[in-house]
N, C-alpha and C. Protein backbone atom coordinates (compact mmCIF):
# COMPACT_ATOMS: atom_id res chain seq x y z
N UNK A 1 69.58 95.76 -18.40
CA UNK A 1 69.60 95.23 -17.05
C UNK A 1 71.05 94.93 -16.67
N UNK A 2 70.96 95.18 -15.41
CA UNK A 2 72.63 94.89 -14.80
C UNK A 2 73.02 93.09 -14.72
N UNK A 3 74.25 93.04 -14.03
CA UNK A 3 74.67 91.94 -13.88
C UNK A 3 74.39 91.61 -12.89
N UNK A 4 73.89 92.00 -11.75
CA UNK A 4 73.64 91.36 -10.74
C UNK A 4 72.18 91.23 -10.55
N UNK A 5 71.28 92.02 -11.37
CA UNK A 5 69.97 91.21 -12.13
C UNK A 5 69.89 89.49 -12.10
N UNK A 6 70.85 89.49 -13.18
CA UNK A 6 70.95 88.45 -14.01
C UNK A 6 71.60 87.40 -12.99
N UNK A 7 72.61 87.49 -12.31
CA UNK A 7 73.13 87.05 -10.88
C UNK A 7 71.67 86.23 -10.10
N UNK A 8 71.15 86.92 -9.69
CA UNK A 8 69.98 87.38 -9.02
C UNK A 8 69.11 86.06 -9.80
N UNK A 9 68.58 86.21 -10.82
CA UNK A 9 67.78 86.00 -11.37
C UNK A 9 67.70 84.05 -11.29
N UNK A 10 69.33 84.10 -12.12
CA UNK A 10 69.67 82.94 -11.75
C UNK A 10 69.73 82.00 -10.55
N UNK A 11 70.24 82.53 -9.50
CA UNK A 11 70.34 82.09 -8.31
C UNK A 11 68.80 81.81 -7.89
N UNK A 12 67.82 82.31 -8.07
CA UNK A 12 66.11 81.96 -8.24
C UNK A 12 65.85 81.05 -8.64
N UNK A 13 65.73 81.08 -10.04
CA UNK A 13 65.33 79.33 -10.91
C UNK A 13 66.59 78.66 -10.34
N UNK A 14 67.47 78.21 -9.96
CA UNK A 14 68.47 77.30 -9.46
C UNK A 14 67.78 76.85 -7.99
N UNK A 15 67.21 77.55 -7.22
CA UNK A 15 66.64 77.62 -6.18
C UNK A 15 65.39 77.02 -6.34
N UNK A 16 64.51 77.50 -7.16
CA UNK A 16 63.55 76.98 -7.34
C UNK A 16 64.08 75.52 -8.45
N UNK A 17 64.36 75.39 -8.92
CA UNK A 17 64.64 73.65 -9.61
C UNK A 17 64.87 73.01 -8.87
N UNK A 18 65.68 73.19 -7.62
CA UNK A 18 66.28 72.50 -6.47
C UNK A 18 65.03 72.12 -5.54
N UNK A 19 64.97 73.45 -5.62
CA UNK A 19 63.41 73.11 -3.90
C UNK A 19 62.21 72.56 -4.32
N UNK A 20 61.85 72.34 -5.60
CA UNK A 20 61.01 71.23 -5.86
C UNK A 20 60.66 70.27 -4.98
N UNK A 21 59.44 70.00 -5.51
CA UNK A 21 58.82 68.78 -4.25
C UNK A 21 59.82 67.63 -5.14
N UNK A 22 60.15 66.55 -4.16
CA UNK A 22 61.37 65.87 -4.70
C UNK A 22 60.73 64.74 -5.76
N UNK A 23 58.85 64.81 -5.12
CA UNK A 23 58.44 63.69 -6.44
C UNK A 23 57.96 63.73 -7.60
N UNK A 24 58.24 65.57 -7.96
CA UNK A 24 57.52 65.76 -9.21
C UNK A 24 58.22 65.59 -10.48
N UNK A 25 59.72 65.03 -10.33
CA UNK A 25 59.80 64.34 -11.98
C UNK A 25 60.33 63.00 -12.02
N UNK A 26 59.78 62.43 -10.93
CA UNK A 26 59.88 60.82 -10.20
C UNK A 26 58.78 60.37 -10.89
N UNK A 27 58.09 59.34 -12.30
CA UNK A 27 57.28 59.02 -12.59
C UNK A 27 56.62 57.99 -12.21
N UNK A 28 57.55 56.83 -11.81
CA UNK A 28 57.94 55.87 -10.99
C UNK A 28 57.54 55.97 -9.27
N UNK A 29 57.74 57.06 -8.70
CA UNK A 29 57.28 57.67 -7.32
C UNK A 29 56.18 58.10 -7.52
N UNK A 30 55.83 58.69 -8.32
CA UNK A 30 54.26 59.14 -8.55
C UNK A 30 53.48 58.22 -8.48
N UNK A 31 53.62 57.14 -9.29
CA UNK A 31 52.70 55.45 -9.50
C UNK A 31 52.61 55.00 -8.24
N UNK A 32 53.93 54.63 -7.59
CA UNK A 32 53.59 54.21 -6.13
C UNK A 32 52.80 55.04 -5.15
N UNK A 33 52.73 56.12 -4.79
CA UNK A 33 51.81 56.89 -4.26
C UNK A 33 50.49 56.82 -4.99
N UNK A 34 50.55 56.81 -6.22
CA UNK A 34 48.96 56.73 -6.53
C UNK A 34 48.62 55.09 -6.34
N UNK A 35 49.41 54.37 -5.95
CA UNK A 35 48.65 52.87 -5.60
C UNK A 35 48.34 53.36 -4.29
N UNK A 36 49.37 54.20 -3.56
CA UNK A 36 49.20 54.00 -1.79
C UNK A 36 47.66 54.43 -1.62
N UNK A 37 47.18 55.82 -2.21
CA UNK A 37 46.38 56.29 -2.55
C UNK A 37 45.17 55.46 -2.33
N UNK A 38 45.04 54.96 -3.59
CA UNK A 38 43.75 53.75 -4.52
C UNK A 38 44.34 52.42 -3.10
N UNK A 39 44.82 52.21 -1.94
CA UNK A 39 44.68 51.23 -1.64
C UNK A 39 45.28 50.20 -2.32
N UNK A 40 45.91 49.88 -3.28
CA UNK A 40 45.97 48.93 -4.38
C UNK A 40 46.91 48.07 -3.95
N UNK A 41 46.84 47.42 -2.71
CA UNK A 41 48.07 46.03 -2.69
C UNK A 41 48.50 45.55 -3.27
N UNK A 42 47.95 44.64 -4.09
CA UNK A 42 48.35 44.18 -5.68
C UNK A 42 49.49 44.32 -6.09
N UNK A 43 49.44 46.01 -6.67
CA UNK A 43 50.36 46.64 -7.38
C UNK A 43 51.63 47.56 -6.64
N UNK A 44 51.37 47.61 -4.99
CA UNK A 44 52.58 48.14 -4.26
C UNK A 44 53.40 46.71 -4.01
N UNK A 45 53.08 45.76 -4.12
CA UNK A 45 53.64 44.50 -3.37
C UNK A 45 55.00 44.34 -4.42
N UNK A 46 54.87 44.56 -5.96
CA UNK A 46 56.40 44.25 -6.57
C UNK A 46 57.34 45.34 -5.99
N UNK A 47 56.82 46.41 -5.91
CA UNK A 47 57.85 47.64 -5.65
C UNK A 47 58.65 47.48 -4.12
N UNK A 48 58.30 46.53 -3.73
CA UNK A 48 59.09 46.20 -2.29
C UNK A 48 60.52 45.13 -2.89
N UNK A 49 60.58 45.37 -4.08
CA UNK A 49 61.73 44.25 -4.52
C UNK A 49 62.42 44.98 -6.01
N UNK A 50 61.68 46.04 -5.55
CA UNK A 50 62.83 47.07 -6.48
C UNK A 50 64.45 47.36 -6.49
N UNK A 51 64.84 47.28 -7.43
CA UNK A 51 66.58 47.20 -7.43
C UNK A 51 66.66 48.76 -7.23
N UNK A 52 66.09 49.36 -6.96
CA UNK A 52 66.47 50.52 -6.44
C UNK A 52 65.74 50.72 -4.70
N UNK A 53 66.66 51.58 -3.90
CA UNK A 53 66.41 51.34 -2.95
C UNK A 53 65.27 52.82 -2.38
N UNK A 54 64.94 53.45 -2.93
CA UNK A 54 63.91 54.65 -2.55
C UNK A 54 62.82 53.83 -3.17
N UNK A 55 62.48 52.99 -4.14
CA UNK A 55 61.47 52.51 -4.64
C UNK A 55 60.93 51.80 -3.63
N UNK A 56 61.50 50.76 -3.14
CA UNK A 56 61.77 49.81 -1.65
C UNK A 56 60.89 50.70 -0.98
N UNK A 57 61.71 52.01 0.20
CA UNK A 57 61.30 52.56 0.50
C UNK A 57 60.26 53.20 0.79
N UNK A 58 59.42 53.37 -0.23
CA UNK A 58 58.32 54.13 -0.30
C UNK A 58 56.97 53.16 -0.67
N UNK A 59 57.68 52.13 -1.11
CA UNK A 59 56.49 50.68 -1.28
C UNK A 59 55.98 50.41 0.49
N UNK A 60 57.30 49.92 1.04
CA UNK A 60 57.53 49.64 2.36
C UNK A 60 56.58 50.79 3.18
N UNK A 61 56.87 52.42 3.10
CA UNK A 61 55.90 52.93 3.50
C UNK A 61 54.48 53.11 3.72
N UNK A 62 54.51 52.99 2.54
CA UNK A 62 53.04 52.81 1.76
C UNK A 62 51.89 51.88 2.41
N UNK A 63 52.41 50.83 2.61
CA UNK A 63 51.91 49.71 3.76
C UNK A 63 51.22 50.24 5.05
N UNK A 64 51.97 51.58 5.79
CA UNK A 64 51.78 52.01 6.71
C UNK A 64 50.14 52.59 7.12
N UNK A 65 49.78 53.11 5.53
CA UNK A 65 48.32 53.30 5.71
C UNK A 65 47.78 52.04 4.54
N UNK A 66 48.27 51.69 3.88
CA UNK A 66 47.73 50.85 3.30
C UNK A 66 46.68 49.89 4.18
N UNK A 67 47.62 49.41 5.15
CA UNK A 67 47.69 48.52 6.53
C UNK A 67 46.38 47.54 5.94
N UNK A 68 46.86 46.70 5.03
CA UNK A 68 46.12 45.58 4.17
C UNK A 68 46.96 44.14 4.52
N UNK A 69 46.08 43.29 5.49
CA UNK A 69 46.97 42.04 6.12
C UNK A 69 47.93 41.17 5.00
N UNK A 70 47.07 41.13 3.80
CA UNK A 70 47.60 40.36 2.55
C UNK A 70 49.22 40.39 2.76
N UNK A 71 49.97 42.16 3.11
CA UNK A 71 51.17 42.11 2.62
C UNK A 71 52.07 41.67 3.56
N UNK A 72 51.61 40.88 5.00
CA UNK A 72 52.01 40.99 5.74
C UNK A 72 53.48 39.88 5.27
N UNK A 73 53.37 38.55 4.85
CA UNK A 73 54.52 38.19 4.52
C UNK A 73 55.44 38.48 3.85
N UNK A 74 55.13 39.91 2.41
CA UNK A 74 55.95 40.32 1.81
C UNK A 74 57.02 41.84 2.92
N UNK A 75 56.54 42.34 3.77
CA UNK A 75 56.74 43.03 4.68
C UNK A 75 57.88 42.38 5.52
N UNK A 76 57.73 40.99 5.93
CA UNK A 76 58.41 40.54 6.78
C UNK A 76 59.26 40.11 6.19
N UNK A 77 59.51 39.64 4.55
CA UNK A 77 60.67 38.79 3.96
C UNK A 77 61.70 40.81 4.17
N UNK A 78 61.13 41.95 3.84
CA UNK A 78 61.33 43.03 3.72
C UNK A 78 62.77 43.24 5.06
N UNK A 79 61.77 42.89 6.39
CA UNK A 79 62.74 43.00 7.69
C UNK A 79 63.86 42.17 7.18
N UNK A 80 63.61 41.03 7.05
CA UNK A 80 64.65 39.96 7.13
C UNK A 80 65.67 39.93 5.96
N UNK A 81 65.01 40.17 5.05
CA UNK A 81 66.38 40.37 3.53
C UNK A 81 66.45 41.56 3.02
N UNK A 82 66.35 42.81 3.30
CA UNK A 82 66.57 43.77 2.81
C UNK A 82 67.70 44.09 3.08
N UNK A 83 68.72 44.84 2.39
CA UNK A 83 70.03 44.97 2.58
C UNK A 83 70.19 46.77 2.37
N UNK A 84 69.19 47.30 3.01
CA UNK A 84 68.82 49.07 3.62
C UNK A 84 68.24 48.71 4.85
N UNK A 85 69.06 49.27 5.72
CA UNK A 85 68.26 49.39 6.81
C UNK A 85 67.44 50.43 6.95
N UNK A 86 66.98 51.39 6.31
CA UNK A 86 65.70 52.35 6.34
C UNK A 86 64.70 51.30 5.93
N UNK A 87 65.23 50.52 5.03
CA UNK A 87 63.84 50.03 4.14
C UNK A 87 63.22 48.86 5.36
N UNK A 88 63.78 48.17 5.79
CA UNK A 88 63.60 47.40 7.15
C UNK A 88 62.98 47.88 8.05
N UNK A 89 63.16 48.96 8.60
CA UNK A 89 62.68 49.74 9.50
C UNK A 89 60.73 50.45 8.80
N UNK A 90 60.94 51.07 7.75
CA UNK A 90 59.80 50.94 6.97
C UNK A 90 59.07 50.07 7.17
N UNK A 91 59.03 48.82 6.91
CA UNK A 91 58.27 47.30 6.72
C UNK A 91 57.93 46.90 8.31
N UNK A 92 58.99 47.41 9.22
CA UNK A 92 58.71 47.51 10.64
C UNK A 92 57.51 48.21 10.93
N UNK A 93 57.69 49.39 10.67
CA UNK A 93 56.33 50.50 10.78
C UNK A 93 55.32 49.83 10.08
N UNK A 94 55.26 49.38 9.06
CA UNK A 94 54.03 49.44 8.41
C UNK A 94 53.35 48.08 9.21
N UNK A 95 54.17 47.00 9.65
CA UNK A 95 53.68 45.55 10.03
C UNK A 95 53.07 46.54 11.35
N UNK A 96 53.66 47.59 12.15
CA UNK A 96 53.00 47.84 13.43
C UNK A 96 51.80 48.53 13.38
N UNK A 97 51.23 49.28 11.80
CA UNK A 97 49.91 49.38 11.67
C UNK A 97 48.89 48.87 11.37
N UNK A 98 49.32 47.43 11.29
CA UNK A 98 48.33 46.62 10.99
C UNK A 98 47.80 46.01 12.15
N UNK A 99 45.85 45.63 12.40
CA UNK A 99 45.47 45.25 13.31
C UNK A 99 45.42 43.82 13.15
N UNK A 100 46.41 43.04 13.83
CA UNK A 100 45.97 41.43 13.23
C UNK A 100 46.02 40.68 14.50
């Protein structure tokens, strides 16, 4: 086989490792979606105080269908002390799907 096969070939799996769905070797992202999933307030409510800030993120989302009143004060400490403004904005959305 030539070199630009092999060129070729490479530039594929590099492509494909890259274009991956971004949560499939996130094990940590996986858990939170499978709480959003199962409903599980409980267990999305620490991940809103994750030292990482996509964890935040996607807790904060999560809420959005979760839309379970319980989290409503952890949501709002979210607006007020979060130091991401995506993640703020998140906790925004999710408090506006809730019917209260």
């Amino acid at each position: 086989m030539n070199k630009g096969f092999y060129t070729a070939l490479l530039l594929v799996c590099s492509y494909t490792a890259l274009g991956q769905n971004r949560f499939s070797n996130d094990l940590l992202m996986k858990v939170i979606y499978q709480h959003q999933y199962d409903q599980n307030t409980s267990a999305l409510l620490p991940y809103l105080q994750h030292a990482q800030q996509k964890y935040r993120l996607a807790a904060a989302m999560a809420f959005a269908s979760v839309q379970d009143s319980i989290a409503v004060e952890d949501l709002f400490a979210c607006v007020k002390n979060d130091v991401d403004i995506e993640v703020q904005k998140a906790a925004v959305l999710s408090l506006g799907q809730l019917r209260l």
